[in-house]
C-alpha atoms as a PDB file:
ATOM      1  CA  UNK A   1     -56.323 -50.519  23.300  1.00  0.00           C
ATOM      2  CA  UNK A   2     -54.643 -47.936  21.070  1.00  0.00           C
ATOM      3  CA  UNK A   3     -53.892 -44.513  22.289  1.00  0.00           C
ATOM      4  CA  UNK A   4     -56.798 -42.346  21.313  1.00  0.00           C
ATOM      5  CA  UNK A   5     -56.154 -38.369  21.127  1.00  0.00           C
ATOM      6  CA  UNK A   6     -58.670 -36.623  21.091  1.00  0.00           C
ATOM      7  CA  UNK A   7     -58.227 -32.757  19.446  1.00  0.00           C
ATOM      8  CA  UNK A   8     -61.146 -31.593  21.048  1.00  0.00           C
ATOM      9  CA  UNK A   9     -59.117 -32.139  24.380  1.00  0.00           C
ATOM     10  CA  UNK A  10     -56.245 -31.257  24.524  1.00  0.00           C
ATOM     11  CA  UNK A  11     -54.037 -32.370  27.573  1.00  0.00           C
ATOM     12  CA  UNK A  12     -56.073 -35.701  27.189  1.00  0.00           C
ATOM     13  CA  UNK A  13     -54.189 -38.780  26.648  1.00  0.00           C
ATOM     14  CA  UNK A  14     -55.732 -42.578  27.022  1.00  0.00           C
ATOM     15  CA  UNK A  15     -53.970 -45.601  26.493  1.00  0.00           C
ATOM     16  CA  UNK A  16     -53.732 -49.405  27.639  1.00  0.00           C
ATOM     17  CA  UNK A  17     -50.163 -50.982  27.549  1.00  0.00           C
ATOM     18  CA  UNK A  18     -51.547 -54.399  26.054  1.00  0.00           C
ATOM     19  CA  UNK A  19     -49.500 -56.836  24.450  1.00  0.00           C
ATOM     20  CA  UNK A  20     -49.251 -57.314  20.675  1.00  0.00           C
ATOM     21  CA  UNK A  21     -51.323 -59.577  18.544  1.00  0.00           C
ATOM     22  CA  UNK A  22     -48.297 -61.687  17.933  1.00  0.00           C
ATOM     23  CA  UNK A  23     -47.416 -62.280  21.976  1.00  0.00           C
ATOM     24  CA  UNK A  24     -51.172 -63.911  21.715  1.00  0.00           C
ATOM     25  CA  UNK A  25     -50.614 -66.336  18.329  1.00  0.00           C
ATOM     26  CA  UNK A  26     -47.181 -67.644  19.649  1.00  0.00           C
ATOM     27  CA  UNK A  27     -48.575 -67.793  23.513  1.00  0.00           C
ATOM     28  CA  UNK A  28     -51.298 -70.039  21.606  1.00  0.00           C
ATOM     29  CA  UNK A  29     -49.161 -71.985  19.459  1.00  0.00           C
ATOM     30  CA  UNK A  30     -46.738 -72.451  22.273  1.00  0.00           C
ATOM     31  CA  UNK A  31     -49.558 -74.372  24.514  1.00  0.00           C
ATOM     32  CA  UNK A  32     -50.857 -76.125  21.366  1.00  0.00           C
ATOM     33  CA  UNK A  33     -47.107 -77.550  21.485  1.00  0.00           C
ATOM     34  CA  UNK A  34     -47.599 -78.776  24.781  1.00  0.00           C
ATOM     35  CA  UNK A  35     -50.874 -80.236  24.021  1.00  0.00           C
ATOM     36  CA  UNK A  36     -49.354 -82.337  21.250  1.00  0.00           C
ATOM     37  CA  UNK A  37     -46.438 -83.696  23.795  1.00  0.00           C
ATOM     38  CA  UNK A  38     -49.149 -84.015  26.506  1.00  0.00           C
ATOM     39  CA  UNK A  39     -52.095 -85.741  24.076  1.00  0.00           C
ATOM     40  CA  UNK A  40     -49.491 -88.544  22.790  1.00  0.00           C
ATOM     41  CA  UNK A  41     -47.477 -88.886  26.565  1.00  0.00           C
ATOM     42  CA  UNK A  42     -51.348 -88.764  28.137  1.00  0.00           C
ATOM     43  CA  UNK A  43     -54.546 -89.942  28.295  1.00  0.00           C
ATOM     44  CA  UNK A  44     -56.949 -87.346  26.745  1.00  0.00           C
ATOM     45  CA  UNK A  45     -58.429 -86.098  29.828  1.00  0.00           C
ATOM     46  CA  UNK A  46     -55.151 -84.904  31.076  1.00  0.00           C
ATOM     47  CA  UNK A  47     -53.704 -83.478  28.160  1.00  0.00           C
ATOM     48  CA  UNK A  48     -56.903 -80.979  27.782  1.00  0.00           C
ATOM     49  CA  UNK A  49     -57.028 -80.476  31.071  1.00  0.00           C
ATOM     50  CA  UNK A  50     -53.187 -79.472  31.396  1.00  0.00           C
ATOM     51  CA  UNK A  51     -53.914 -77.508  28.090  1.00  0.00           C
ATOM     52  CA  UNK A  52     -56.809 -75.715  29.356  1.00  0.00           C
ATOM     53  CA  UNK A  53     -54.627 -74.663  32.726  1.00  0.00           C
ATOM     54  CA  UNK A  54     -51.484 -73.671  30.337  1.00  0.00           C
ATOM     55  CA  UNK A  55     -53.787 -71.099  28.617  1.00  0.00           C
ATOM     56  CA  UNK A  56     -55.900 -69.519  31.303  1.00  0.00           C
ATOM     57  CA  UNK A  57     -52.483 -69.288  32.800  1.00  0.00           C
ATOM     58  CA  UNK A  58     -51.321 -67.832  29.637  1.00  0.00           C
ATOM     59  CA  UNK A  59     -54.013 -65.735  29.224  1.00  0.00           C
ATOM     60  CA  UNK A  60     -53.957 -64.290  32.794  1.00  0.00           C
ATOM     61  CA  UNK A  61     -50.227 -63.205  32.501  1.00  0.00           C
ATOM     62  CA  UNK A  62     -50.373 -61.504  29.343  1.00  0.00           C
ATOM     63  CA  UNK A  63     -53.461 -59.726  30.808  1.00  0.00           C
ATOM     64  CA  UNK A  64     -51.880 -58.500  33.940  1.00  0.00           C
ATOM     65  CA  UNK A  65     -48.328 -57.479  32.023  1.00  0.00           C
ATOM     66  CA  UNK A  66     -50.618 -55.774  29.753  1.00  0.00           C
ATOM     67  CA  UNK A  67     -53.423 -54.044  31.963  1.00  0.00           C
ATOM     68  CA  UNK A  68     -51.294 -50.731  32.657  1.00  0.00           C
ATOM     69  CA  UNK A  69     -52.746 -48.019  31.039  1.00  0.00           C
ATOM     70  CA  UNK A  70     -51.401 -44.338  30.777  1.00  0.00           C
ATOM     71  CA  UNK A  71     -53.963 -41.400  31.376  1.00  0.00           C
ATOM     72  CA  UNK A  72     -53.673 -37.607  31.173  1.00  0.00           C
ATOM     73  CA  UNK A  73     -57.024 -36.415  32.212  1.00  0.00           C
ATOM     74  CA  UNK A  74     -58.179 -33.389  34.745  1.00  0.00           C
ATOM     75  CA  UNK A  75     -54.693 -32.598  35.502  1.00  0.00           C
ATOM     76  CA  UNK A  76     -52.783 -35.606  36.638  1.00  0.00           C
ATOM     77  CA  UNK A  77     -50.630 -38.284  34.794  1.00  0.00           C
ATOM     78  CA  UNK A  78     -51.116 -41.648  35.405  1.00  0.00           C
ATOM     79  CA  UNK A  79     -48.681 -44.506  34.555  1.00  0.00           C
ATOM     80  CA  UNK A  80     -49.772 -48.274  35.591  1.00  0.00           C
ATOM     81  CA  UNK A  81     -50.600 -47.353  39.623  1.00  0.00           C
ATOM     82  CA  UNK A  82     -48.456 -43.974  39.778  1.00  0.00           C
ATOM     83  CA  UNK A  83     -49.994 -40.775  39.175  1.00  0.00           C
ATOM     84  CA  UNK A  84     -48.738 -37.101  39.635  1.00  0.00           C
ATOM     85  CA  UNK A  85     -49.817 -34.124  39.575  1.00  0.00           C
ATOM     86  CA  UNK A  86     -49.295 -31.875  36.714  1.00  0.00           C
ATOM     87  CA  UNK A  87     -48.228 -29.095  38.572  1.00  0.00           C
ATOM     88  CA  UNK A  88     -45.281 -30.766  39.949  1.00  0.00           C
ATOM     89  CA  UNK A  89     -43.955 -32.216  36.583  1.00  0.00           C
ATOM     90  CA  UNK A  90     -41.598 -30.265  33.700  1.00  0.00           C
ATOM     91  CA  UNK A  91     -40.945 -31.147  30.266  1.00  0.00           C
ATOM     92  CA  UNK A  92     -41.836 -34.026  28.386  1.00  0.00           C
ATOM     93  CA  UNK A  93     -39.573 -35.228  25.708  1.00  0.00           C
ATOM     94  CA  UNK A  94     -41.165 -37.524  23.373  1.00  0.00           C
ATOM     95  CA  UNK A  95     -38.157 -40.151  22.732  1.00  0.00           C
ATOM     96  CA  UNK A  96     -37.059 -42.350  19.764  1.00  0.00           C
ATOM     97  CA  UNK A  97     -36.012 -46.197  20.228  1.00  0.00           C
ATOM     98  CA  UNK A  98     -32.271 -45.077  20.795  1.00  0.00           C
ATOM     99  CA  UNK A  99     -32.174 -42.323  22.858  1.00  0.00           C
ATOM    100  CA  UNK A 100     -35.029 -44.738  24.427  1.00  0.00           C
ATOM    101  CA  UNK A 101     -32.832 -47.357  25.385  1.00  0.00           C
ATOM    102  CA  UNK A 102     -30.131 -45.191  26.184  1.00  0.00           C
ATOM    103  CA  UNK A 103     -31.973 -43.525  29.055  1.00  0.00           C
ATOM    104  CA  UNK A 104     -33.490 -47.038  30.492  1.00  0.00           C
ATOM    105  CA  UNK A 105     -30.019 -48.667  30.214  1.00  0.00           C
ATOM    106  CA  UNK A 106     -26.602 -47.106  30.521  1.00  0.00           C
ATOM    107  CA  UNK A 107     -27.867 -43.446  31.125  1.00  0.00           C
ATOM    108  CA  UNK A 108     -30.568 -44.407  33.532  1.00  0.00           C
ATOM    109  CA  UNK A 109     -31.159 -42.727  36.743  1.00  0.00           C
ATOM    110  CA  UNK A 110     -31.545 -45.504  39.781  1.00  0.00           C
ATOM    111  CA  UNK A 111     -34.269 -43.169  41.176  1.00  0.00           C
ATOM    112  CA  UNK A 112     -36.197 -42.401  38.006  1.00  0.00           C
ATOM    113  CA  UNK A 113     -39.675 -44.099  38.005  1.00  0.00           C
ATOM    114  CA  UNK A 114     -39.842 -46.654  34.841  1.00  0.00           C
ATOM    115  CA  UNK A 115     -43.138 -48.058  33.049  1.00  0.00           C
ATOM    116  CA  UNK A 116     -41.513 -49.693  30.164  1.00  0.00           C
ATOM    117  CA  UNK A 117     -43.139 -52.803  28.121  1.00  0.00           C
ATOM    118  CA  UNK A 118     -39.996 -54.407  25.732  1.00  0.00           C
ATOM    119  CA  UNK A 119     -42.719 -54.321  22.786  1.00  0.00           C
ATOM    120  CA  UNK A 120     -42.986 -50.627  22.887  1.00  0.00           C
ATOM    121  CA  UNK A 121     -39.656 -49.376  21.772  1.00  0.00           C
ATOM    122  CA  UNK A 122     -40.544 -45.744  22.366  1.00  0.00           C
ATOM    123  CA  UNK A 123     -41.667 -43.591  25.251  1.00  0.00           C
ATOM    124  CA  UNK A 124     -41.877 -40.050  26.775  1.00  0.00           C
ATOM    125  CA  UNK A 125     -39.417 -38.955  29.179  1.00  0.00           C
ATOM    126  CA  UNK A 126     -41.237 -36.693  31.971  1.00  0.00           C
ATOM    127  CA  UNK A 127     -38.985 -34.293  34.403  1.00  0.00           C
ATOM    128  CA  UNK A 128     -40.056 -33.954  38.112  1.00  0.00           C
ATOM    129  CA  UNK A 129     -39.771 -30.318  39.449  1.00  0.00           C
ATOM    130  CA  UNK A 130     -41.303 -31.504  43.363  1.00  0.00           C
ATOM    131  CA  UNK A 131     -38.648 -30.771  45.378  1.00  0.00           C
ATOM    132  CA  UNK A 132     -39.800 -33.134  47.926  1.00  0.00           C
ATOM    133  CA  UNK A 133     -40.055 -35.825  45.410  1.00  0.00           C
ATOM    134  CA  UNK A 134     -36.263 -37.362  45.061  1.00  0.00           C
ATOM    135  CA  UNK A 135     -37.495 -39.029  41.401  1.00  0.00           C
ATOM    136  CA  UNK A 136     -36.265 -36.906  38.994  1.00  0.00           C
ATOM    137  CA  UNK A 137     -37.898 -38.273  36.128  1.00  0.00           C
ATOM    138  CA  UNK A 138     -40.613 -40.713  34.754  1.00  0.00           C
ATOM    139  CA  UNK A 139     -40.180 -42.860  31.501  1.00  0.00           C
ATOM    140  CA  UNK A 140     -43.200 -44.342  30.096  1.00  0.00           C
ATOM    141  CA  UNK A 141     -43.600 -46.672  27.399  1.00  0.00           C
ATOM    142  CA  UNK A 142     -46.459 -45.328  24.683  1.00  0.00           C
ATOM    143  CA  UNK A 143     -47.821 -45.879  21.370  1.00  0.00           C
ATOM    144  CA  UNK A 144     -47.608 -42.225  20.323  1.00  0.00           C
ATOM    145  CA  UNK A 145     -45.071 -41.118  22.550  1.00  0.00           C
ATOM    146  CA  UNK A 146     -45.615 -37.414  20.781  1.00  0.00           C
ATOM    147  CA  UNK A 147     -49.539 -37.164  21.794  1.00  0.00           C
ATOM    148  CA  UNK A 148     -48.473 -38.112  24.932  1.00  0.00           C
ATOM    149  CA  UNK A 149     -45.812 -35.606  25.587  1.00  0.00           C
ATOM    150  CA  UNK A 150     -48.565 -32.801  24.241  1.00  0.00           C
ATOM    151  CA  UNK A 151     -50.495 -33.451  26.760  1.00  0.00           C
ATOM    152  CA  UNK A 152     -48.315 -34.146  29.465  1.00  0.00           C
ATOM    153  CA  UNK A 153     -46.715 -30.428  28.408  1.00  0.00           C
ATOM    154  CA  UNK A 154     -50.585 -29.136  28.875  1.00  0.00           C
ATOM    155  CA  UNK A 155     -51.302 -30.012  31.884  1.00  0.00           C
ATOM    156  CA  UNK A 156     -47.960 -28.875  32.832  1.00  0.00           C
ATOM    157  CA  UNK A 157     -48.491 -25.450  32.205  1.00  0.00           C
ATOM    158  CA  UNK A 158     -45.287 -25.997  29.522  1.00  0.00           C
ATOM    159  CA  UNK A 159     -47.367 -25.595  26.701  1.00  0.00           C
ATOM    160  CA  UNK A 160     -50.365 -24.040  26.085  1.00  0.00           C
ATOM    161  CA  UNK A 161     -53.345 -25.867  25.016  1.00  0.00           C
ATOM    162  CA  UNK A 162     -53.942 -25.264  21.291  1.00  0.00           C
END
């Protein structure tokens, strides 16, 4: 599912972390491979039936790595099964692939809360002003990593809403 801004909203933000189109046709060629080996090793009842288990397996993975979605709604970001509060977050900084990989990698924080996907090459990087909350940042993989930070900013009282 694409991101979908919505002007009408603003501090809205909806989007599912899915994997790409191209994950799916080389998932699906991959098994298709193993049906070949299996279908000439095999007889044909347990080559399709070891195919058939390869790609509900394959299909249940790339499913579950792709089911977390990122919300702004009413107030509250949500990233895969974490969600805060507006009130206690700062800036967001919408971030390119570089400066991307430079803050998961070398300049990463070992406390900073990370939903990253390696097919989305850009995210948002969210400051934590809770003092009782020792993470002092989120990064988030998104599709439109500027949306996102717009509305992150609005329901963080950073920006106003347009």
């Amino acid at each position: 599912m694409r991101a979908t801004p919505d002007p009408a909203v603003p501090g809205s933000h909806h989007e599912r972390l899915s994997v790409p189109l191209r994950w799916w046709v080389q998932g699906t060629m991959l098994v298709a491979t193993f049906w070949l080996a299996f279908v000439v090793a095999t007889p044909a009842l347990v080559a399709w039936s070891a195919s058939a288990f390869l790609l509900l397996v394959m299909v249940g993975l790339f499913l579950g790595y792709g089911s977390p979605r990122v919300d702004v709604e009413d107030g509250w970001l949500r990233a895969g099964r974490a969600r805060i509060a507006g009130e206690f977050l700062g800036g967001a900084e919408p971030l390119d692939v570089a400066e991307t990989r430079r803050v998961a990698g070398p300049g990463a924080d070992v406390r900073a809360f990370l939903l990253l996907r390696p097919y989305l090459k850009r995210s948002v990087r969210v400051t934590v002003r809770d003092e009782r909350d020792p993470t002092p940042y989120w990064l988030v993989s998104s599709r439109d990593p500027e949306h996102l930070a717009a509305a992150i900013r609005v329901i963080s009282g950073s920006e106003a809403p347009r």
